[in-house]
N, C-alpha and C. Protein backbone atom coordinates (compact mmCIF):
# COMPACT_ATOMS: atom_id res chain seq x y z
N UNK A 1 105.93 96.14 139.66
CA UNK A 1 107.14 95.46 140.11
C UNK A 1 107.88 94.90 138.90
N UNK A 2 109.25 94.82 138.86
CA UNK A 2 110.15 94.59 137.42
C UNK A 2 110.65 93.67 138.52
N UNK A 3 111.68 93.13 137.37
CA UNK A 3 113.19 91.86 137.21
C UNK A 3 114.52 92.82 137.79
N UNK A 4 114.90 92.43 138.56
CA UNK A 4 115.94 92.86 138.93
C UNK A 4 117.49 92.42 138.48
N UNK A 5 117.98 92.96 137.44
CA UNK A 5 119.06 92.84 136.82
C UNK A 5 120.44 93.01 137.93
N UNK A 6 121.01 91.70 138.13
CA UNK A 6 122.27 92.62 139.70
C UNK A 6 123.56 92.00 139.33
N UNK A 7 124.32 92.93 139.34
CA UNK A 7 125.82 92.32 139.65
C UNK A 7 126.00 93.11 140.64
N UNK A 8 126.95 92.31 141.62
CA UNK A 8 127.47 92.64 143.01
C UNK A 8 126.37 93.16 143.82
N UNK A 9 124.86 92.56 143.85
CA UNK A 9 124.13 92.70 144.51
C UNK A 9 123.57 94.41 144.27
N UNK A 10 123.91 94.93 143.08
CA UNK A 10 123.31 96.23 142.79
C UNK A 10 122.66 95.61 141.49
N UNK A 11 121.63 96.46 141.70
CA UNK A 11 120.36 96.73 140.62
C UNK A 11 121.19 97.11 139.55
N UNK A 12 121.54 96.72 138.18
CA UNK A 12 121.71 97.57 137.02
C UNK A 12 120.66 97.84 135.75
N UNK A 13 119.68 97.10 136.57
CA UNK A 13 118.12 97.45 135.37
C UNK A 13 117.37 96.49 135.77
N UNK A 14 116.04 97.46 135.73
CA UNK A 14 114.72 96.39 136.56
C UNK A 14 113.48 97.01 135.29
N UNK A 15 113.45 96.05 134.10
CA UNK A 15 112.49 96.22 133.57
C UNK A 15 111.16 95.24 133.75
N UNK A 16 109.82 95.61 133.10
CA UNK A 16 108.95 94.60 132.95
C UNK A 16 109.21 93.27 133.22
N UNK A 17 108.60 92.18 133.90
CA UNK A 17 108.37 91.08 133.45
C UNK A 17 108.25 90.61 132.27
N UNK A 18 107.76 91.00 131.29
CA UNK A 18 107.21 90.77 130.20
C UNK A 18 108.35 91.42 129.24
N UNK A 19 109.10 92.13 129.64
CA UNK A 19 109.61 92.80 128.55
C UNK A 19 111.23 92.02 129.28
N UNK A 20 111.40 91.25 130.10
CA UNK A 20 112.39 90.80 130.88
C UNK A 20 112.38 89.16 130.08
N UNK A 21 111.74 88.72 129.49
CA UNK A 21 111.27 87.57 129.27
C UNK A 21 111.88 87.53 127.40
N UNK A 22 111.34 88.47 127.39
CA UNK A 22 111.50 88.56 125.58
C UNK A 22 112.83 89.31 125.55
N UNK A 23 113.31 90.17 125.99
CA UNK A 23 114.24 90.18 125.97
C UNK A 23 115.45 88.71 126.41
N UNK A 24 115.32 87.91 127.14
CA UNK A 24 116.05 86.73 127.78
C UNK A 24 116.02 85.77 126.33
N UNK A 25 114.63 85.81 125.58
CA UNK A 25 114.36 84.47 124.46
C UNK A 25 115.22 85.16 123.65
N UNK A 26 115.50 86.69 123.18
CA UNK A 26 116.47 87.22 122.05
C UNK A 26 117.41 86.79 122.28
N UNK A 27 118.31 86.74 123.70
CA UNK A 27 119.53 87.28 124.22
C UNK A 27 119.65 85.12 123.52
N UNK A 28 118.94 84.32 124.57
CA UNK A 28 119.38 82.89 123.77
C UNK A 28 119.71 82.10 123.01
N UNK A 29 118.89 82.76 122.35
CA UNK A 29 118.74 82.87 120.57
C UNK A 29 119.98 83.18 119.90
N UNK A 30 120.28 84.14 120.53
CA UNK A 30 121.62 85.09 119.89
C UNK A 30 122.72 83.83 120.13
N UNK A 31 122.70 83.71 121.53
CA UNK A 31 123.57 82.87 121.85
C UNK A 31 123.74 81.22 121.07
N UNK A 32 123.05 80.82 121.23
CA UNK A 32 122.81 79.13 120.23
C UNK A 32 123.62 79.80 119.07
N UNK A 33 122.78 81.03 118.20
CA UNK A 33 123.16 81.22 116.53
C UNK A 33 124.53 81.66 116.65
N UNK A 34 125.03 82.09 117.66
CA UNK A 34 126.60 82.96 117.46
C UNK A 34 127.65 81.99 118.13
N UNK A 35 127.29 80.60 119.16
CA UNK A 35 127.85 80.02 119.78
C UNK A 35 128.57 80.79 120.53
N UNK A 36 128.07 81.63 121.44
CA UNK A 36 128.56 82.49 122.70
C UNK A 36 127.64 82.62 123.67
N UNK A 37 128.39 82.82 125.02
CA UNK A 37 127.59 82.48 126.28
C UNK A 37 127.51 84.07 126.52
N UNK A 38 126.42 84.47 127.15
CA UNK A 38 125.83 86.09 126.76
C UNK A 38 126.43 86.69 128.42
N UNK A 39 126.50 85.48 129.49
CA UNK A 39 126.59 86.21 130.70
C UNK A 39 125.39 86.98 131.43
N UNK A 40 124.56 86.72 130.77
CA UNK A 40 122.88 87.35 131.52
C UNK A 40 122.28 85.78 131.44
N UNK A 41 121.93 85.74 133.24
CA UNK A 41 121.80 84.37 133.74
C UNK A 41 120.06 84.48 133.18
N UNK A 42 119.73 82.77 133.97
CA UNK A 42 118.28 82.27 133.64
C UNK A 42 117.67 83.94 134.98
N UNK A 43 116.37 83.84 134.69
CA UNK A 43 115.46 84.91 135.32
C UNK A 43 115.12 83.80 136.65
N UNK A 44 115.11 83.93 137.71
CA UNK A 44 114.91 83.12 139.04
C UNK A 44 114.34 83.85 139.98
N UNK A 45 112.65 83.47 140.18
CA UNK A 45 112.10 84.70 141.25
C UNK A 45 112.02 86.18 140.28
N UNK A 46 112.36 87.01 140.61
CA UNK A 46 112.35 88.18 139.84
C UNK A 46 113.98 88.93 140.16
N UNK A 47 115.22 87.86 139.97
CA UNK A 47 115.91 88.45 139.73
C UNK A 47 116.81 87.75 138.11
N UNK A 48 117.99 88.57 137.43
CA UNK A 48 118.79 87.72 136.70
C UNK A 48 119.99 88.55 137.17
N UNK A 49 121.19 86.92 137.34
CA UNK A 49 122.36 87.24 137.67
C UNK A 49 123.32 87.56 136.69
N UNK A 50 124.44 88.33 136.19
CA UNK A 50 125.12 89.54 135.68
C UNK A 50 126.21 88.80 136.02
N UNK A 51 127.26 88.19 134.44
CA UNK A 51 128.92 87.98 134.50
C UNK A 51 129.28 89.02 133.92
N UNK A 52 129.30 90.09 133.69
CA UNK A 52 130.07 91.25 132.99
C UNK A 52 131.51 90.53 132.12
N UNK A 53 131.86 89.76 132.52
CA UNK A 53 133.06 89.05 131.67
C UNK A 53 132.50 88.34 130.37
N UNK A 54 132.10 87.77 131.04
CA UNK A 54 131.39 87.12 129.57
C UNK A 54 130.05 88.26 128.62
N UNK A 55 129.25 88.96 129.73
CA UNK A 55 128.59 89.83 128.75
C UNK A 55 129.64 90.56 127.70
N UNK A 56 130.99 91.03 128.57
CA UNK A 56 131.68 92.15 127.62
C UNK A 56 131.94 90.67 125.86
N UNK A 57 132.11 89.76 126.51
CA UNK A 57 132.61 89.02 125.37
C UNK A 57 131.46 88.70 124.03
N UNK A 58 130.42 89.05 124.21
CA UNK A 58 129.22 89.04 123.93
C UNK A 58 128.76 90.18 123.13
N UNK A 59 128.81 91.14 123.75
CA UNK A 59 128.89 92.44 122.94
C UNK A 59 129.43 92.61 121.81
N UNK A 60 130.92 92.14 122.29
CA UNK A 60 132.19 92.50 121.49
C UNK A 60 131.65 91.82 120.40
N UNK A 61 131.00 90.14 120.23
CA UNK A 61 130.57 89.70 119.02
C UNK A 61 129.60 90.10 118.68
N UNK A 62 128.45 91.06 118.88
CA UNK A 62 127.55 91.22 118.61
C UNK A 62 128.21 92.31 117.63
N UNK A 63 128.94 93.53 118.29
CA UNK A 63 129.80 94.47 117.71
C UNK A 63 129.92 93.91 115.97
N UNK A 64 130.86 93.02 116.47
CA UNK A 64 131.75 92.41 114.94
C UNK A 64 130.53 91.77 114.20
N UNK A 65 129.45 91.25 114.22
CA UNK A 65 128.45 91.00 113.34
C UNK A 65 127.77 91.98 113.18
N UNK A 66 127.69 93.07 113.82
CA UNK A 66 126.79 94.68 113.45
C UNK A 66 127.68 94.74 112.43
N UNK A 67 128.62 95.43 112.30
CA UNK A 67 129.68 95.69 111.61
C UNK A 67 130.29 95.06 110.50
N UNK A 68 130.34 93.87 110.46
CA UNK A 68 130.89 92.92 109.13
C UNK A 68 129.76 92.59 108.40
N UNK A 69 128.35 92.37 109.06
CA UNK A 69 127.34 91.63 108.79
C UNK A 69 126.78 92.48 107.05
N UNK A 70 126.75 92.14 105.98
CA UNK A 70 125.82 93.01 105.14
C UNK A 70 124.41 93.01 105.27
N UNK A 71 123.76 91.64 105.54
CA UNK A 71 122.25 91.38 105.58
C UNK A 71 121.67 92.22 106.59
N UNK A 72 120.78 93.55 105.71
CA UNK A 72 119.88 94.34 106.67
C UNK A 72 118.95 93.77 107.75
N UNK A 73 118.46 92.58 107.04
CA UNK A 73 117.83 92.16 107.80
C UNK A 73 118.21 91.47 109.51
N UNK A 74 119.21 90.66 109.26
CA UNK A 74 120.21 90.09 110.30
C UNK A 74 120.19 91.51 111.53
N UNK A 75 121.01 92.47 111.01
CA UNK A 75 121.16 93.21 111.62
C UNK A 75 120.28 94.29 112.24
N UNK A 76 118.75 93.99 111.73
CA UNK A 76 118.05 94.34 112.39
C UNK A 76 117.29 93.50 113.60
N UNK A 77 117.77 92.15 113.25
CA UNK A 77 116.95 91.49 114.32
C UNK A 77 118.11 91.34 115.51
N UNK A 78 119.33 92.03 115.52
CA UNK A 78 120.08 91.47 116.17
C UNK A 78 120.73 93.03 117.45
N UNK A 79 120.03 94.07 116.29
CA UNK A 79 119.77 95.64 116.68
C UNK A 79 119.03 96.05 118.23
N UNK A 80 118.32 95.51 118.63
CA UNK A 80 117.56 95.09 119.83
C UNK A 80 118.25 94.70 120.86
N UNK A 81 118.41 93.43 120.61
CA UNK A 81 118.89 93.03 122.00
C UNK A 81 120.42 93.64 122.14
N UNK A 82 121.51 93.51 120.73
CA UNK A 82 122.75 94.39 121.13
C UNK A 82 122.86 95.72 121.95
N UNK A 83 121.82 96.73 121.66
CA UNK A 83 121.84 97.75 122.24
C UNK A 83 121.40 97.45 123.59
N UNK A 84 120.59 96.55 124.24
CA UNK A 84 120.21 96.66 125.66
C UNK A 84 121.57 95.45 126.22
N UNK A 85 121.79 94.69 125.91
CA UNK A 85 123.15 94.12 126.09
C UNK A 85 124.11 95.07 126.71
N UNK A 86 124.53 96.01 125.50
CA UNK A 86 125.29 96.95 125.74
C UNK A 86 125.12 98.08 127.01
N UNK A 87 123.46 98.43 126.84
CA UNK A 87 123.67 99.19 128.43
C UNK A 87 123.79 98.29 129.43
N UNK A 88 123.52 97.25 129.49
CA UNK A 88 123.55 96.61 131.11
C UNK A 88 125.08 96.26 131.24
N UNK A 89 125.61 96.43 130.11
CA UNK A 89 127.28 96.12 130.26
C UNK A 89 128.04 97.35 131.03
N UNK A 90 127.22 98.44 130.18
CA UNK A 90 127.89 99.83 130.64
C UNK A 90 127.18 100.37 132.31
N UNK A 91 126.26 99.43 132.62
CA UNK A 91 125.84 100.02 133.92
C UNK A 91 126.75 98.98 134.75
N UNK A 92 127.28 97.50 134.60
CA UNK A 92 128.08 96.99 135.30
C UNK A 92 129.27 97.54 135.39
N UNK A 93 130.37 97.93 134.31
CA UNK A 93 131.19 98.42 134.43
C UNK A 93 131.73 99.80 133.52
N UNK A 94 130.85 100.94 134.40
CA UNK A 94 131.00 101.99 133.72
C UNK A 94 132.09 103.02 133.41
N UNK A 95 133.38 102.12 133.82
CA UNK A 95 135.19 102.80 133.51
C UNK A 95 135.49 101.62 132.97
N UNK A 96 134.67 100.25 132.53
CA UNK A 96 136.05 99.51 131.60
C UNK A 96 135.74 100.35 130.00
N UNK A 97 136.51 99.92 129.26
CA UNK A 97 137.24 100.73 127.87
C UNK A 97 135.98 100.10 127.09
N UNK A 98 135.56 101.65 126.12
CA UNK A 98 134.15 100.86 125.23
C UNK A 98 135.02 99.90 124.27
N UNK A 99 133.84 99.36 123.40
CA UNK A 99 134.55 98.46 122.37
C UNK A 99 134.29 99.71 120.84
N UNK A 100 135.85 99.52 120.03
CA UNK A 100 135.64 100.44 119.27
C UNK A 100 134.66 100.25 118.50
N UNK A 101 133.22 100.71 117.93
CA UNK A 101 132.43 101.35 117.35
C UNK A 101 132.45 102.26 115.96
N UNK A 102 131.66 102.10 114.93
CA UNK A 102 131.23 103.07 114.03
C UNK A 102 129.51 103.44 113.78
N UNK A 103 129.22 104.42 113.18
CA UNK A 103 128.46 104.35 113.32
C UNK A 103 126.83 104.05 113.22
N UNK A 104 125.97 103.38 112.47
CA UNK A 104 124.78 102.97 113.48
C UNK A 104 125.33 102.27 114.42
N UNK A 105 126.28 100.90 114.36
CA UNK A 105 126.37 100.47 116.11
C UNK A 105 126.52 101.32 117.11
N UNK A 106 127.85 102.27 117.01
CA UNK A 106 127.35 103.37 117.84
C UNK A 106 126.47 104.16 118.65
N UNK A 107 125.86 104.18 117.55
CA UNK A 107 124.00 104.67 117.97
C UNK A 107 123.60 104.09 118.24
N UNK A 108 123.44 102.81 118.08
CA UNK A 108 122.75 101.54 119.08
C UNK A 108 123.28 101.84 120.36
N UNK A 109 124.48 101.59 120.18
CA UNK A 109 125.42 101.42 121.64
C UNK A 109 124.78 102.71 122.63
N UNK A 110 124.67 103.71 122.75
CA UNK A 110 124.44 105.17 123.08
C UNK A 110 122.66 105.18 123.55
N UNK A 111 121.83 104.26 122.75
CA UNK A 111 120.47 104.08 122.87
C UNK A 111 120.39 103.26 123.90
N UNK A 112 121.17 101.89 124.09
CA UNK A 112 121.22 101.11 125.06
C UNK A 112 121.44 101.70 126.35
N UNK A 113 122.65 102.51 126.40
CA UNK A 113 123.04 102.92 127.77
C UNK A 113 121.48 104.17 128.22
N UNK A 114 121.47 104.82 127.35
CA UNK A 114 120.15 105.57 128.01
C UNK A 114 118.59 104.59 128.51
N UNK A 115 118.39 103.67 127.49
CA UNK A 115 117.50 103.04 127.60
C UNK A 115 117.64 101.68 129.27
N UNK A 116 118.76 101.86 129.29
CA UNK A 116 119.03 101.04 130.74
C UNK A 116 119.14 101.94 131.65
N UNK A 117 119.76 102.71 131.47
CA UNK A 117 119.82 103.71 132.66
C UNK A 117 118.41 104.65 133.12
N UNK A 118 117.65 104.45 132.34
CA UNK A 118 116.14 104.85 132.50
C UNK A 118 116.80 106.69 132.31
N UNK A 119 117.66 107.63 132.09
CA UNK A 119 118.00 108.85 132.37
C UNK A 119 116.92 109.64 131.51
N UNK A 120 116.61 108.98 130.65
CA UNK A 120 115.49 109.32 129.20
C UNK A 120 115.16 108.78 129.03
N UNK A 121 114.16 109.60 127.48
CA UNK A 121 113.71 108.69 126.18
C UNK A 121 113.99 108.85 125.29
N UNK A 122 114.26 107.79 124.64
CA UNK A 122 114.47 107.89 123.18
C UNK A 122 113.20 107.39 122.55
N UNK A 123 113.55 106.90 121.01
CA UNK A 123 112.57 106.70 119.81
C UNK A 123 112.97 105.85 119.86
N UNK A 124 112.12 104.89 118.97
CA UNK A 124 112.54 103.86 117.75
C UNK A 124 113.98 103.75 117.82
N UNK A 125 114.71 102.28 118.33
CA UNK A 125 115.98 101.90 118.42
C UNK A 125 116.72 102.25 116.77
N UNK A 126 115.87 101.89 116.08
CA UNK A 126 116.44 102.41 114.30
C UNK A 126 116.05 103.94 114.20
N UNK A 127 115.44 104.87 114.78
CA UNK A 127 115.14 106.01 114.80
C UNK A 127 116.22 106.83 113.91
N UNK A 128 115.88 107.39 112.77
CA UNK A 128 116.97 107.97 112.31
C UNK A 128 118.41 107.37 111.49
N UNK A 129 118.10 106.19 111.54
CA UNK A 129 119.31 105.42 110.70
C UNK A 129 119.10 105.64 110.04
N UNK A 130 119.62 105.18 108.47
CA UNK A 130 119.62 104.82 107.61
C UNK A 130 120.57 103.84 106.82
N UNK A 131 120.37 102.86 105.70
CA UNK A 131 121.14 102.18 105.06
C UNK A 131 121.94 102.44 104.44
């Protein structure tokens, strides 16, 4: 049995407990250090509730610190949760406009949506990057 991820009362990802949890302490984290509200509610019972407004706003900064950020390191700890961010954004609203992208975010971005959508598997979220 998983966490049921819902906006408008649809499922957009039901992972682990355990992997629902650590993912939630990243997503907080992010939030305190970036001073932005992520829009992926507290976990209650085994569901979490979904603002897609504020997730998109969330992304979008995660985006602009992938991207401006130089510290490899930063951007690897921040590589994780952006990409699953990003699919549960793209399973809420899968016709609003992506945010423009280059590429490793890209490839993050692209890992997320498969990795939420369960359609596959991938590797290693850094699989294939390089610096």
């Amino acid at each position: 049995m998983g966490v049921f991820f819902k906006w408008q009362d649809e499922v957009v990802w039901n992972p682990s407990p355990r992997m629902t949890r650590l993912f939630l302490a990243q997503v907080r984290a992010l939030e305190e250090a970036l001073e932005v509200q992520s829009g992926i509610g507290e976990m209650i019972a085994d569901e979490v509730e979904l603002n897609p407004s504020l997730l998109e706003t969330f992304v979008s900064v995660l985006v602009e610190e992938l991207e401006s950020e130089t510290s490899s390191t930063f951007k690897t700890l921040i590589a994780g949760p952006f990409a699953m961010a990003y699919g549960i954004l793209r399973a809420c609203e899968p016709k609003s406009p992506r945010p423009t992208m280059r590429g490793a975010t890209e490839h993050l971005a692209r890992r997320g949506e498969v990795l939420v959508s369960g359609r596959g598997r991938v590797g290693p979220i850094y699989e294939g990057l390089v610096d």
